[in-house]
Protein backbone atom coordinates (compact mmCIF):
# COMPACT_ATOMS: atom_id res chain seq x y z
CA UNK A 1 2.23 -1.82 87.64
CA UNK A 2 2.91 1.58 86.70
CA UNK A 3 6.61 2.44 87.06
CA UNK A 4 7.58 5.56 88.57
CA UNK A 5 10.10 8.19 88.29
CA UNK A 6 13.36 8.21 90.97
CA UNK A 7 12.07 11.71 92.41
CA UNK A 8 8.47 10.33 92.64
CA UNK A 9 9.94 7.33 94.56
CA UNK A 10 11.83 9.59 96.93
CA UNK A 11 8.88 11.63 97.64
CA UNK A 12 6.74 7.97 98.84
CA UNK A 13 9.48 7.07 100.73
CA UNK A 14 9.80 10.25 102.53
CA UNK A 15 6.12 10.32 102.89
CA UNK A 16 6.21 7.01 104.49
CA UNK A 17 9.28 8.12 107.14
CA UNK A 18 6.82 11.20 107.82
CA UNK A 19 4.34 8.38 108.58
CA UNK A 20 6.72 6.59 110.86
CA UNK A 21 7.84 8.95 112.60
CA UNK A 22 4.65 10.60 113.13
CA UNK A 23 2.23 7.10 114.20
CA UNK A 24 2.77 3.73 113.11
CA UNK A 25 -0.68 3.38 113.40
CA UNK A 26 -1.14 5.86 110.53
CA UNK A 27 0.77 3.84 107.82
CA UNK A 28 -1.17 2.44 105.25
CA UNK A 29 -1.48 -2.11 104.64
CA UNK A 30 0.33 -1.40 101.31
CA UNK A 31 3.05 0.87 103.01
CA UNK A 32 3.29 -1.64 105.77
CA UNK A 33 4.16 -4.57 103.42
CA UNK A 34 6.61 -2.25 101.35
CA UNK A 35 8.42 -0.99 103.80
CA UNK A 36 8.44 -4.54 105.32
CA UNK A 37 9.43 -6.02 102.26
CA UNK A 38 12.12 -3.69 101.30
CA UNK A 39 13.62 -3.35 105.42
CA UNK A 40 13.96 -7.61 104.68
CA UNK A 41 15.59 -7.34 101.21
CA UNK A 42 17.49 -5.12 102.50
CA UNK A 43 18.38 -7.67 105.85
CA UNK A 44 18.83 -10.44 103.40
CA UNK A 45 22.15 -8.54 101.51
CA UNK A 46 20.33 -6.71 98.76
CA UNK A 47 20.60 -3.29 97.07
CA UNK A 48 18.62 -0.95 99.11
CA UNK A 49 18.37 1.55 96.63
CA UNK A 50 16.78 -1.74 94.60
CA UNK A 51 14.95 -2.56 97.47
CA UNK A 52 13.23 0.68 97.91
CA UNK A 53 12.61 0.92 93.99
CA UNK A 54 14.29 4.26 94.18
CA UNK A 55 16.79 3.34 91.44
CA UNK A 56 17.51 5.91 88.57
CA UNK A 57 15.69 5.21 85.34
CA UNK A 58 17.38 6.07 82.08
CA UNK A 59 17.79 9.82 81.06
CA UNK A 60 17.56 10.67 84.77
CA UNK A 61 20.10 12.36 86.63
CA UNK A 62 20.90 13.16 90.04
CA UNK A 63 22.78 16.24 89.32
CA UNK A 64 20.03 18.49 90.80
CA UNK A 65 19.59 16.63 93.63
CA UNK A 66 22.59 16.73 95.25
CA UNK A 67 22.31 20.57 96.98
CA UNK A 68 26.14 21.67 96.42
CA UNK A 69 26.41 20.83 92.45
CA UNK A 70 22.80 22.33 91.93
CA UNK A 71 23.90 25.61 93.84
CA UNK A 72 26.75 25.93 91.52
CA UNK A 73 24.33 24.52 88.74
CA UNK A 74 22.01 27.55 89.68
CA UNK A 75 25.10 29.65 89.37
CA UNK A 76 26.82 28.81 86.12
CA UNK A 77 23.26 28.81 84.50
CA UNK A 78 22.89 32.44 85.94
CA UNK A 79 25.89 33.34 84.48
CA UNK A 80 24.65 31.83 80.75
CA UNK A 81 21.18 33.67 80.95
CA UNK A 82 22.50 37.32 81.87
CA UNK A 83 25.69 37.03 78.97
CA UNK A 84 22.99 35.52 76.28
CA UNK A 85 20.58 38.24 77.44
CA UNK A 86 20.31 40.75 74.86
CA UNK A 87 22.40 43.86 75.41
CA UNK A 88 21.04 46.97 75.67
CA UNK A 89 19.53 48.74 78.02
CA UNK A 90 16.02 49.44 78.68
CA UNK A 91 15.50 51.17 81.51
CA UNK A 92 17.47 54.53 79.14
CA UNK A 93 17.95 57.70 81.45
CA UNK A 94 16.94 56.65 84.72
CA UNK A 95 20.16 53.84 84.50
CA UNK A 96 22.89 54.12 87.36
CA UNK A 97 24.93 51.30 86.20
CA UNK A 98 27.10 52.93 82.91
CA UNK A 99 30.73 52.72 82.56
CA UNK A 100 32.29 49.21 83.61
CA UNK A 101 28.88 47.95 85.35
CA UNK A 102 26.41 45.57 83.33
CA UNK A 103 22.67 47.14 83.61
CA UNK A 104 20.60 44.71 85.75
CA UNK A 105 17.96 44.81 82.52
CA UNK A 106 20.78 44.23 79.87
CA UNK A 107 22.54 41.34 79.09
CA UNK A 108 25.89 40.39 77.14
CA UNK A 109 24.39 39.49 74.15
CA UNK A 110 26.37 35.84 73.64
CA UNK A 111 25.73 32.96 72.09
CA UNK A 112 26.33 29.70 74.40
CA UNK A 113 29.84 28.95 72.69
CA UNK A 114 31.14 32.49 73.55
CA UNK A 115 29.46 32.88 77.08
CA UNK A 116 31.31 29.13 77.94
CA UNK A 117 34.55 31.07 76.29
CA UNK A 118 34.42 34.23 78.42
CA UNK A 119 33.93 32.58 81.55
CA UNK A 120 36.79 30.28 81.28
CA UNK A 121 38.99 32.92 79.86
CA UNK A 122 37.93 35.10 83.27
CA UNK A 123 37.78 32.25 85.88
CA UNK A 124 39.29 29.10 84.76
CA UNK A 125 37.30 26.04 85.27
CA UNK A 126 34.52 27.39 87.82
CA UNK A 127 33.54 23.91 89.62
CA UNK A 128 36.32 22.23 87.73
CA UNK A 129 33.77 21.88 85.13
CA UNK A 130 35.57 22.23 82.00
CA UNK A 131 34.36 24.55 78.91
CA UNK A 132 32.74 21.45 77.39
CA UNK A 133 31.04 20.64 80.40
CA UNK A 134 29.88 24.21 80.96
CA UNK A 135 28.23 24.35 77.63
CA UNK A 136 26.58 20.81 77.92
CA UNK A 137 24.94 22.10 81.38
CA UNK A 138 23.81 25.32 79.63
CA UNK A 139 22.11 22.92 77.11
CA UNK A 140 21.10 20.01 78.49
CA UNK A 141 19.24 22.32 81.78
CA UNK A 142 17.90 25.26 79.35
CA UNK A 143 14.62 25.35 81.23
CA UNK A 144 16.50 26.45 84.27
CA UNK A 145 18.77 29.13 82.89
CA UNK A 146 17.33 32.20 84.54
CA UNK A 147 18.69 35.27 85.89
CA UNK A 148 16.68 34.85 88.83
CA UNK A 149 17.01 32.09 91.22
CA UNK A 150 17.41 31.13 95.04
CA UNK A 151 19.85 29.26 96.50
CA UNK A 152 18.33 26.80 99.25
C-alpha cells in the first residue's frame, strides 16, 4: 500500500466528511470501512491523528497549514523578495515613487543575510521569529518568496 502524504490524507478525509454530510448513501465500501475503522480506534483510546493515517511524515511541516503563521509566512517572505529584488528602476520617467518611496518595480538589492539584518534592525523580532529564524524561513520556503501574494 502506497503511503501518502499528510496534505493528501487531509484532502480524503475532508472528501469523505463532504460525503457524510452530503448522503451516507454516497460513501464508498472502502470509505465505509475506513471511516469505521478509524471512528473504533479512535473509541477504543487510540491516536486519532494515527487512526485517520493523517500523521506527519518526515520533512513535512505544518507551518503552512496553520492560516495565522502562513499569513505572516506570506508576509516576511514578501518582505525577502522585494529587498533581494534588484534595485533599480525600470519603469525610468514615467516613476512617481522617487525620494524616500521604494519603486513598486525595484527592489533593495540584498542578499538574505542583510534583508534578515534590516528587518530586525527596523522592527525587532516581527512574529517573535528571531533573525535566525527569519533567514531559515527565507530559505527553507524559497519557492514561495514572491512579491505578490494573497492573504486568505
Amino acid at each position: 500500500m502506497k503511503t501518502r502524504s499528510y496534505i493528501e490524507n487531509l484532502e480524503i478525509w475532508g472528501l469523505v466528511g463532504d460525503q457524510l454530510i452530503n448522503a451516507v448513501d454516497n460513501l464508498s465500501e472502502e470509505n465505509k470501512l475506513k471511516l469505521g475503522n478509524a471512528l473504533k480506534a479512535i473509541s477504543q483510546g487510540v491516536d486519532p491523528a494515527q487512526a485517520l493515517d493523517i500523521k506527519l511524515g518526515r520533512g513535512q511541516s505544518k507551518t503552512l497549514l496553520d492560516p495565522l503563521r502562513n499569513r505572516k509566512l506570506q508576509l516576511l517572505l514578501g518582505w525577502f523578495a522585494t529587498a533581494m529584488a534588484e534595485a533599480s528602476c525600470k519603469c525610468a520617467e514615467i516613476c512617481v515613487f522617487e525620494g524616500d518611496y521604494l519603486c513598486p518595480s525595484s527592489g533593495l538589492g540584498l542578499s538574505i543575510d542583510d534583508a534578515a539584518s534590516v528587518l530586525v534592525d527596523s522592527a525587532g523580532e516581527p512574529f517573535g521569529w528571531s533573525e535566525e529564524t527569519m533567514r531559515l524561513y527565507a530559505t527553507r520556503y524559497r519557492n514561495l518568496r514572491t512579491r505578490t501574494f494573497s492573504l486568505q
